[in-house]
PDB file of N, CA and C in Angstrom:
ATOM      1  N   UNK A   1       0.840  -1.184   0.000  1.00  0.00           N
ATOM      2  CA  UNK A   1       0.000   0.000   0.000  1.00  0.00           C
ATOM      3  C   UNK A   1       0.879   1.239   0.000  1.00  0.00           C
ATOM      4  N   UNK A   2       0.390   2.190  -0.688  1.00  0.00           N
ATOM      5  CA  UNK A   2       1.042   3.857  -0.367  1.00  0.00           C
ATOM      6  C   UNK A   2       1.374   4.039   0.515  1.00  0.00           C
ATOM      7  N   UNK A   3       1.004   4.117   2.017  1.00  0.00           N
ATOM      8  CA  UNK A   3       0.562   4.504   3.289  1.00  0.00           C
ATOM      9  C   UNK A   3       0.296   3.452   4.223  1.00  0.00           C
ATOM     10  N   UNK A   4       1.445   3.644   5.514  1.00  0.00           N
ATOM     11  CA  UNK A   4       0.386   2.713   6.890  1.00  0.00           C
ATOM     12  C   UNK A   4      -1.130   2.692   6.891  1.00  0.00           C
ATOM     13  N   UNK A   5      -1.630   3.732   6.640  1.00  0.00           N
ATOM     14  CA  UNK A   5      -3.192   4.200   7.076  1.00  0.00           C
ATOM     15  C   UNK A   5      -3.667   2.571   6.251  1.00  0.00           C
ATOM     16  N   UNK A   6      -3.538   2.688   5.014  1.00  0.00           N
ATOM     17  CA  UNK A   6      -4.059   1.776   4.232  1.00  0.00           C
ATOM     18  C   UNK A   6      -4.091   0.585   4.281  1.00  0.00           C
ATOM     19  N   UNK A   7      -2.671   0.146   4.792  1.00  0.00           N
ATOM     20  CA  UNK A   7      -2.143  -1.125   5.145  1.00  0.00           C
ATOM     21  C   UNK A   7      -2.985  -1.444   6.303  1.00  0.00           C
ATOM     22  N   UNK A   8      -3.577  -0.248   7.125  1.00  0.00           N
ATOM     23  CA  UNK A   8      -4.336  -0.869   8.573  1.00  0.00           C
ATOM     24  C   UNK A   8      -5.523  -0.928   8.108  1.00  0.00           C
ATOM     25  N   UNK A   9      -6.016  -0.886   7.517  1.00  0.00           N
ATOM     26  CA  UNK A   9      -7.719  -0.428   6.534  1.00  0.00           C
ATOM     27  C   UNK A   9      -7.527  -2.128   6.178  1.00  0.00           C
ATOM     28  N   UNK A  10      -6.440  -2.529   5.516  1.00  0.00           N
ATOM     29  CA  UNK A  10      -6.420  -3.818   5.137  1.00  0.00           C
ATOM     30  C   UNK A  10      -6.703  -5.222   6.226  1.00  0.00           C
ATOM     31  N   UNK A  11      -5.688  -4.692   7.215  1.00  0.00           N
ATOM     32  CA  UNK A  11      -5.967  -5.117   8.262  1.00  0.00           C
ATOM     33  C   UNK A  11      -7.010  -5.584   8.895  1.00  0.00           C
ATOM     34  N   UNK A  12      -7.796  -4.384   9.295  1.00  0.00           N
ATOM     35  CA  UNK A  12      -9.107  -4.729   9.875  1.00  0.00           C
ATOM     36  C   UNK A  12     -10.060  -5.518   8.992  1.00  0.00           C
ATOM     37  N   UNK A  13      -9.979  -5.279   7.495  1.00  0.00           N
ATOM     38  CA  UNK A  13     -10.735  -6.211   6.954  1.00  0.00           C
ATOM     39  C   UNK A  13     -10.923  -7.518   6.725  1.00  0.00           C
ATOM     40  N   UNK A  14      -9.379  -7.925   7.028  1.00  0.00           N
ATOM     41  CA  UNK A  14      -9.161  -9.032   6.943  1.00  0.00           C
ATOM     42  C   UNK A  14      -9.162  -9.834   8.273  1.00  0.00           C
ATOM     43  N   UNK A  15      -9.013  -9.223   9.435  1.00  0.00           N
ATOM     44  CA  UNK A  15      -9.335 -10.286  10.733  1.00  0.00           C
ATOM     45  C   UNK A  15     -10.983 -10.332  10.648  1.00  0.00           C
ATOM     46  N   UNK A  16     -11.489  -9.669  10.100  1.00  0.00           N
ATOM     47  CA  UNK A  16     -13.203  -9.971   9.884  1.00  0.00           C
ATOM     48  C   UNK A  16     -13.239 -11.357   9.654  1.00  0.00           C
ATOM     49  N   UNK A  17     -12.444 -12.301   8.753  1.00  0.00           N
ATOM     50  CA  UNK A  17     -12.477 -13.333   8.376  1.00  0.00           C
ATOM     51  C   UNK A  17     -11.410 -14.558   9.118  1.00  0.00           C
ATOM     52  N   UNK A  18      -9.812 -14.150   9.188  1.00  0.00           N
ATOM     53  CA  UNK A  18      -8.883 -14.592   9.059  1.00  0.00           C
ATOM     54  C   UNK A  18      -8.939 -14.830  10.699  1.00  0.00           C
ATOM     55  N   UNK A  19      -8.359 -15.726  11.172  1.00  0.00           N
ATOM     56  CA  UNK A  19      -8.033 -16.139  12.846  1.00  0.00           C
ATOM     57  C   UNK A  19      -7.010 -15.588  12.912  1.00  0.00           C
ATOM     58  N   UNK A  20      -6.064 -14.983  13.596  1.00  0.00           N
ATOM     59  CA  UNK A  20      -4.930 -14.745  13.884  1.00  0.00           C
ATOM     60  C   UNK A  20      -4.359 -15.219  15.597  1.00  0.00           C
ATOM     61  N   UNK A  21      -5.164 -15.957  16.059  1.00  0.00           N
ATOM     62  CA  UNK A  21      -4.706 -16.565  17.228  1.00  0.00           C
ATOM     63  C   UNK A  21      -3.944 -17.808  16.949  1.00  0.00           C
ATOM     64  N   UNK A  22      -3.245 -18.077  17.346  1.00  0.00           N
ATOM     65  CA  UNK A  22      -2.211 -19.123  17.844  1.00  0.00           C
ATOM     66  C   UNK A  22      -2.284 -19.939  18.150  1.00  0.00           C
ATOM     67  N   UNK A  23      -2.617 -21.222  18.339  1.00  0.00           N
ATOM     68  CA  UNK A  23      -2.571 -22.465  19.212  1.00  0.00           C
ATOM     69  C   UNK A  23      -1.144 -22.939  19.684  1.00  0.00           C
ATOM     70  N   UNK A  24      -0.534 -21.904  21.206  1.00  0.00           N
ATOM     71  CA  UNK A  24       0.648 -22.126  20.825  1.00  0.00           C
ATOM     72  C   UNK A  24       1.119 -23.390  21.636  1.00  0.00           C
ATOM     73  N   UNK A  25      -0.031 -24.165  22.354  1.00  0.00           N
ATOM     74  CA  UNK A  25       0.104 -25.329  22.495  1.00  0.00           C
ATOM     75  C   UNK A  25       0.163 -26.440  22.201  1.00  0.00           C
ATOM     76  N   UNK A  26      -0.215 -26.431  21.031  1.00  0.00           N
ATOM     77  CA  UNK A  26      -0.343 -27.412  19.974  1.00  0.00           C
ATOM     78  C   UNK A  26       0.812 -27.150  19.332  1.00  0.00           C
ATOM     79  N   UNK A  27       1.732 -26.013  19.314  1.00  0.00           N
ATOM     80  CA  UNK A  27       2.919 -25.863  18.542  1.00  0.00           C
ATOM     81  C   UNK A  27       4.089 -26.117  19.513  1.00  0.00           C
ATOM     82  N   UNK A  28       3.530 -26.253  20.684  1.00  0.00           N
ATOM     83  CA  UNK A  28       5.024 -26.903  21.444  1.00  0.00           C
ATOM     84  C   UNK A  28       4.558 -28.043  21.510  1.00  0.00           C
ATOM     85  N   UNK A  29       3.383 -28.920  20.878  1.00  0.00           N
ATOM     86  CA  UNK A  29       3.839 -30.181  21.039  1.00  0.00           C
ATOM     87  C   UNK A  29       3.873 -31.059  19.853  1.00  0.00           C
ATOM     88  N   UNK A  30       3.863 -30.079  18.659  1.00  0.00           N
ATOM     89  CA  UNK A  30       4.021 -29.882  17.425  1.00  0.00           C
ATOM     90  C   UNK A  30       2.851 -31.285  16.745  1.00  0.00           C
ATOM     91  N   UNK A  31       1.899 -30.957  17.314  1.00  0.00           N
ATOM     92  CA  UNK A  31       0.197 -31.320  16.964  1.00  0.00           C
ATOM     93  C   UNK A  31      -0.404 -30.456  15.443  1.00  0.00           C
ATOM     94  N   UNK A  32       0.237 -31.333  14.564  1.00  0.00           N
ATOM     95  CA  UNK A  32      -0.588 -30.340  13.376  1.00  0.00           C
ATOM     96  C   UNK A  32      -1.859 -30.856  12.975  1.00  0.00           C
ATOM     97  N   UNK A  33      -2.564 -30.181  12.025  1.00  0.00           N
ATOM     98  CA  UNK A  33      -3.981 -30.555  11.701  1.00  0.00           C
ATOM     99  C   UNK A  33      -3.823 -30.653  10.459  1.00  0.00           C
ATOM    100  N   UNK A  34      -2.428 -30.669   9.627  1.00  0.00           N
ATOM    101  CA  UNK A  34      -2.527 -30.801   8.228  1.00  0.00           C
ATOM    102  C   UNK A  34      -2.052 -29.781   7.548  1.00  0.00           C
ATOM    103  N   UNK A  35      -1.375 -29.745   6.592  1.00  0.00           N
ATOM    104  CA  UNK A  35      -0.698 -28.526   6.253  1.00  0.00           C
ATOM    105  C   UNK A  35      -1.963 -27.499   5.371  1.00  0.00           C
ATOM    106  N   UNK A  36      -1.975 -26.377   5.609  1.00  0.00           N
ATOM    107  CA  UNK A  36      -3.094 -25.162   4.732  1.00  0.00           C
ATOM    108  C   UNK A  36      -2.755 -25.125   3.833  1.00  0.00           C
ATOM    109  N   UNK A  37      -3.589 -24.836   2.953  1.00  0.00           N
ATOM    110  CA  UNK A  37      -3.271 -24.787   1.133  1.00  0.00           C
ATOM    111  C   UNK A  37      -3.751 -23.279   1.103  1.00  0.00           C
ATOM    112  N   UNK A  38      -2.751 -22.468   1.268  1.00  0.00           N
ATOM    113  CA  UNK A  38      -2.470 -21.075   1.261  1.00  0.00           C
ATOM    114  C   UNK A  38      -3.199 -20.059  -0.135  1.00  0.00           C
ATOM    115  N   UNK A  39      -2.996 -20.851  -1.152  1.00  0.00           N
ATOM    116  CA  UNK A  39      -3.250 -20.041  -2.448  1.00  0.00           C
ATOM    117  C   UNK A  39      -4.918 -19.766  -2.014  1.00  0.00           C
ATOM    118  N   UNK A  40      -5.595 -21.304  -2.053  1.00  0.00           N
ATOM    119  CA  UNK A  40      -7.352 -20.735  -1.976  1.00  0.00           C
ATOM    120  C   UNK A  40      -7.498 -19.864  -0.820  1.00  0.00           C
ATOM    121  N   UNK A  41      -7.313 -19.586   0.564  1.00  0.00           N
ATOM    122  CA  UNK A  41      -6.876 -19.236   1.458  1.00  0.00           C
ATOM    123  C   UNK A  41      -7.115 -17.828   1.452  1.00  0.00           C
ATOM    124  N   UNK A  42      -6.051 -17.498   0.440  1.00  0.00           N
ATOM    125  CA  UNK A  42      -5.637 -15.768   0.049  1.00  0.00           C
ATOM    126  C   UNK A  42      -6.928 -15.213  -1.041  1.00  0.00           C
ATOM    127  N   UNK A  43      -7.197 -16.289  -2.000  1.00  0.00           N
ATOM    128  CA  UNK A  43      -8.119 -15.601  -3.256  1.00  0.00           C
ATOM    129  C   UNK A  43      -9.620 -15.182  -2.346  1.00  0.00           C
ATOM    130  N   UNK A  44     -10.008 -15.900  -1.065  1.00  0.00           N
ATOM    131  CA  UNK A  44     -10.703 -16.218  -0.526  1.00  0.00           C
ATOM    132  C   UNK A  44     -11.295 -15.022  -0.016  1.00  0.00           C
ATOM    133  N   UNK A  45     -10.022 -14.467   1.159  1.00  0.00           N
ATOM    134  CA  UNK A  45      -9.913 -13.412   1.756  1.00  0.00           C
ATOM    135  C   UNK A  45      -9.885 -12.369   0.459  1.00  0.00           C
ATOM    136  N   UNK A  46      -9.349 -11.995  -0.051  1.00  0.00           N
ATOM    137  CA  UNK A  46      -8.914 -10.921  -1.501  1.00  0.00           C
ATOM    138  C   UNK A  46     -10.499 -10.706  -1.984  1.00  0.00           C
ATOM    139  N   UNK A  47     -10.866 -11.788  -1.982  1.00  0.00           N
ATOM    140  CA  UNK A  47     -12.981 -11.747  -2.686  1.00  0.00           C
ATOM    141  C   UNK A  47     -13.541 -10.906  -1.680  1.00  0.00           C
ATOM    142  N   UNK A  48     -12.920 -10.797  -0.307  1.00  0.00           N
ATOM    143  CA  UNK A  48     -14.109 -10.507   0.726  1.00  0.00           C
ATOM    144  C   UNK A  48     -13.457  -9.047   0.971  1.00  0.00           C
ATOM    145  N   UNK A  49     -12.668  -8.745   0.655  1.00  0.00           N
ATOM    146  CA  UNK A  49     -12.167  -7.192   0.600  1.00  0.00           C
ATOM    147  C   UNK A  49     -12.981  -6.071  -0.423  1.00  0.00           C
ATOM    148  N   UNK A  50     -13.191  -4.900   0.623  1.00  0.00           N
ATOM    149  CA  UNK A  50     -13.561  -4.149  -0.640  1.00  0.00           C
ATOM    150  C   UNK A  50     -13.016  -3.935  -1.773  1.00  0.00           C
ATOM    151  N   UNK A  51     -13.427  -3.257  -2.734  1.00  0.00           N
ATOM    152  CA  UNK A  51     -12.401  -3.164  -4.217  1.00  0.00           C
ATOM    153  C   UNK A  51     -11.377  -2.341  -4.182  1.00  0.00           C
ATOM    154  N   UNK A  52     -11.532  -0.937  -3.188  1.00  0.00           N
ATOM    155  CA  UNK A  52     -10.786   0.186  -3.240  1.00  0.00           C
ATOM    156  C   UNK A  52      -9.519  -0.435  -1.779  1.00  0.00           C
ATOM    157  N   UNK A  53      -9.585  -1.602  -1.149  1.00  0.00           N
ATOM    158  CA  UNK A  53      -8.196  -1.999  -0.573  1.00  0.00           C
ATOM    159  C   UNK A  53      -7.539  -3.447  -1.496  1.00  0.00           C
ATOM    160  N   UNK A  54      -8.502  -4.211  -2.271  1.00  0.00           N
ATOM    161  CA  UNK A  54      -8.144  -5.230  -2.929  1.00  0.00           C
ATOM    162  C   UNK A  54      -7.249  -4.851  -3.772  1.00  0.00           C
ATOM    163  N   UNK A  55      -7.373  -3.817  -4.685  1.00  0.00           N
ATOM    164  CA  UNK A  55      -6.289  -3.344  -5.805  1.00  0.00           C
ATOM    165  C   UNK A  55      -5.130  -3.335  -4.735  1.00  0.00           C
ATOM    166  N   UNK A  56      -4.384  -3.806  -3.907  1.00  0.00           N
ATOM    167  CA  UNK A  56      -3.548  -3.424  -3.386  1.00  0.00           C
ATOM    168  C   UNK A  56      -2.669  -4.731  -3.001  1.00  0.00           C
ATOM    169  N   UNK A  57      -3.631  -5.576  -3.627  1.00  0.00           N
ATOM    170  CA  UNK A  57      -3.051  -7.466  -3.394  1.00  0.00           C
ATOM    171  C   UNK A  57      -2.244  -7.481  -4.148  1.00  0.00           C
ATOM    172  N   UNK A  58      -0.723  -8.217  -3.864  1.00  0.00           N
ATOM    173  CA  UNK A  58      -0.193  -8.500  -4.918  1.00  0.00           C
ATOM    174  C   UNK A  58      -0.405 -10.496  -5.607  1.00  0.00           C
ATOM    175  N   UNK A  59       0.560 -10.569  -6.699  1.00  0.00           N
ATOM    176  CA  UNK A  59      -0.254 -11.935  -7.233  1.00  0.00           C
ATOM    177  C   UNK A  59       0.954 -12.675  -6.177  1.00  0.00           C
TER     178      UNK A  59
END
């Protein structure tokens, strides 16, 4: 983005959707659930953004 401001605009839109908590117990006992398939993930989130912060995704 141009600007912090924007980058935080992005931000908030995206914990609307995205978890950003940790299971950091499950990571010290290195308990996975399967590895994430990142690409659908991102197009996912990118759909649910408005248009005027989406232009700002890169590929």
């Amino acid at each position: 983005t141009p600007h912090r401001n924007l980058a935080g605009q992005v931000e908030v839109e995206l914990k609307k959707y995205l978890n950003d908590k940790t299971n950091w117990r499950a990571m010290l006992t290195d308990k996975r659930e399967g590895e994430p398939d990142l690409i659908p993930s991102k197009q996912g989130a990118v759909a649910k953004l408005p248009q005027e912060l989406a232009q700002y995704v890169t590929q």
